[in-house]
Protein backbone atom coordinates (compact mmCIF):
# COMPACT_ATOMS: atom_id res chain seq x y z
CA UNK A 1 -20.93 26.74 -3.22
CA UNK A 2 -18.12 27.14 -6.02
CA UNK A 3 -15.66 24.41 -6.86
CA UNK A 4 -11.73 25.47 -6.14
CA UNK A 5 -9.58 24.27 -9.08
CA UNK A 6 -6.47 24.82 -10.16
CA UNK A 7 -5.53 25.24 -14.04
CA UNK A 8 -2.39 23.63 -15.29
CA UNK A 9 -0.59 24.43 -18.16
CA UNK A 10 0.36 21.81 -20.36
CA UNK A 11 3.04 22.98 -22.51
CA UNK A 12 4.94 24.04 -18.98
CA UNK A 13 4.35 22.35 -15.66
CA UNK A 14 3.54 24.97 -13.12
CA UNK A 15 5.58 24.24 -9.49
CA UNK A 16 2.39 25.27 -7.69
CA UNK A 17 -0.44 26.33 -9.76
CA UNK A 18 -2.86 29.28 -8.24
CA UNK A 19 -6.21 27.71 -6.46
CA UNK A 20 -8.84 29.75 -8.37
CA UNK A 21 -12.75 30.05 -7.33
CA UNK A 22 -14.78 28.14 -10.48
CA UNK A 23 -17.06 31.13 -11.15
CA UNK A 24 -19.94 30.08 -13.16
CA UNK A 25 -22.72 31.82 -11.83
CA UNK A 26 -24.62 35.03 -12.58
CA UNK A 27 -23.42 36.61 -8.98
CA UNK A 28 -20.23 35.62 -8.59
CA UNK A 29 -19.40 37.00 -11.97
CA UNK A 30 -20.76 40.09 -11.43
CA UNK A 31 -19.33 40.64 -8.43
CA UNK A 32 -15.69 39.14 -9.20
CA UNK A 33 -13.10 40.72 -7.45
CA UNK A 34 -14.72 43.90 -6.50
CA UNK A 35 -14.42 45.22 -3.20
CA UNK A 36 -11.88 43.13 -1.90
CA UNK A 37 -8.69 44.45 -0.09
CA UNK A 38 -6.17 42.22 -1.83
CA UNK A 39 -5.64 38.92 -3.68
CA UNK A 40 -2.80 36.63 -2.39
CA UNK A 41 -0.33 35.19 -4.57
CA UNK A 42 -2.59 31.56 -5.18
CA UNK A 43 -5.38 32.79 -4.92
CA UNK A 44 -7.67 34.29 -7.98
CA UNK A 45 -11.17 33.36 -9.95
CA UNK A 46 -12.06 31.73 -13.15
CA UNK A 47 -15.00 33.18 -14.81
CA UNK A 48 -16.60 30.91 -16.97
CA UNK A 49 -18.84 31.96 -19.76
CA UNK A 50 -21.33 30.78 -22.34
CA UNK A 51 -19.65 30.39 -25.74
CA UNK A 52 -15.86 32.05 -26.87
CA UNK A 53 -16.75 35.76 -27.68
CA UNK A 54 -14.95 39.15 -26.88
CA UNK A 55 -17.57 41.00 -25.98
CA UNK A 56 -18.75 38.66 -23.02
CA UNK A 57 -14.97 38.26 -22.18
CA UNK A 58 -14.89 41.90 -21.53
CA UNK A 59 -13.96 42.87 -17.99
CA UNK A 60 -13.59 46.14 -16.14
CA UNK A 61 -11.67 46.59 -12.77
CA UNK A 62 -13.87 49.29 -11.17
CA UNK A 63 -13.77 49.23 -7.21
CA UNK A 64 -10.73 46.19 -7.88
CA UNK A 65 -8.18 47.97 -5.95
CA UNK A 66 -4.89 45.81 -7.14
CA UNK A 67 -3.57 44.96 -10.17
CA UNK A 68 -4.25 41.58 -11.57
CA UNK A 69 -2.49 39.06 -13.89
CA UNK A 70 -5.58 38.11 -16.41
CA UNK A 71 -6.24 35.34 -19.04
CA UNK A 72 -8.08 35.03 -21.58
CA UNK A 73 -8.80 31.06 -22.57
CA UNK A 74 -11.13 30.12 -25.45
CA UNK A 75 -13.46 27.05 -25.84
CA UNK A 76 -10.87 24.77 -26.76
CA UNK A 77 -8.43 25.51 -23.32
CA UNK A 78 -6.09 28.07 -25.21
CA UNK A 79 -4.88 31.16 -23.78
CA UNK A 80 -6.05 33.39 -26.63
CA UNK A 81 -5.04 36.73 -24.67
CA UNK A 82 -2.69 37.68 -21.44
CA UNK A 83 -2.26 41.08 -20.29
CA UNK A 84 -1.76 43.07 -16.47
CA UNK A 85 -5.12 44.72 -15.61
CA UNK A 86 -4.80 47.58 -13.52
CA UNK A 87 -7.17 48.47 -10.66
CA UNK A 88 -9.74 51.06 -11.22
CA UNK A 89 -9.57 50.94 -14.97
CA UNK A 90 -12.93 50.77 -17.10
CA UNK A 91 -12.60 48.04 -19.23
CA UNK A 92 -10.23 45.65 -20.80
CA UNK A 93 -11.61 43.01 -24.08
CA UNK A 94 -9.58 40.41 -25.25
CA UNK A 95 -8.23 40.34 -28.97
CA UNK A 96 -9.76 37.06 -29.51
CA UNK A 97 -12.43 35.63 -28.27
CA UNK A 98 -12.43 33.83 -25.37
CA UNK A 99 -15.43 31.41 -22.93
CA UNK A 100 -12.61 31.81 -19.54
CA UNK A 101 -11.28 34.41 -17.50
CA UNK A 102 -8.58 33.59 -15.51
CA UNK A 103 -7.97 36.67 -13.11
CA UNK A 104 -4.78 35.86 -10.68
CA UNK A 105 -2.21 37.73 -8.79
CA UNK A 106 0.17 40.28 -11.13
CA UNK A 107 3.65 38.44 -10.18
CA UNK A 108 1.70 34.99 -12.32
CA UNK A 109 1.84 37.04 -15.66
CA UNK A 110 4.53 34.46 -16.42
CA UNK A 111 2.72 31.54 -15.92
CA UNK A 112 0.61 31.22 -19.30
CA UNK A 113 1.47 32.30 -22.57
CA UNK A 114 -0.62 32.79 -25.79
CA UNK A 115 -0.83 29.56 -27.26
CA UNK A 116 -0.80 27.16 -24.35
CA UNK A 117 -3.29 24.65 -23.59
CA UNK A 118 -4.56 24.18 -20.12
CA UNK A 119 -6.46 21.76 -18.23
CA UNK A 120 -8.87 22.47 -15.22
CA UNK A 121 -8.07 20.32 -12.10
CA UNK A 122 -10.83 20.04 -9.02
CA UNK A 123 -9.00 20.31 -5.93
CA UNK A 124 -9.71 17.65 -3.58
């Protein structure tokens, strides 16, 4: 079963913070948001990887039919990258490199910003 959690920015308190799936394992990485009809405004995934590096940080949004607000968080809980990743498109790499993918709905694009440090919360 995968842990909900929230991530909160530390450099600006979020008024209600999106409740992301933890997304550590093999499957639920690979599958991601694919195939689903839409995301709702808190909802999203965090896709955790091994070690910071762009290549495993790469994403593509094949058979993701929305748009999606997505961040890229290295090692050390920085947002390295932020950008809006559009559905159907191939493949999108961050410009650093980056161990977390935070993938939330396209109206949070304001919630992170390159250079902030965030903290992942377990919701009870």
């Amino acid at each position: 079963m995968n842990r909900v959690i929230t991530v909160r920015n530390l450099k600006h308190e979020l008024a209600a913070p999106a409740r992301v799936v933890f997304c550590e394992s093999f499957s639920c990485r690979l599958r991601g948001l694919m195939f689903h009809a839409r995301l709702h405004a808190d909802d999203g995934l965090l896709l955790v990887g091994t070690q910071d590096s762009r290549l495993e940080a790469a994403i593509h949004m094949l058979f993701v039919p929305f748009d999606l607000s997505v961040f890229w968080i290295n090692s050390h809980l920085i947002v390295v990258d932020k950008i809006i990743a559009r559905g159907w498109r191939p493949a999108y790499t961050p410009k650093s490199a980056a161990m977390y993918i935070l993938e939330v709905h396209p109206n949070r694009l304001g919630d992170y910003e390159i250079g902030d440090k965030v903290e992942f919360v377990i919701v009870e």
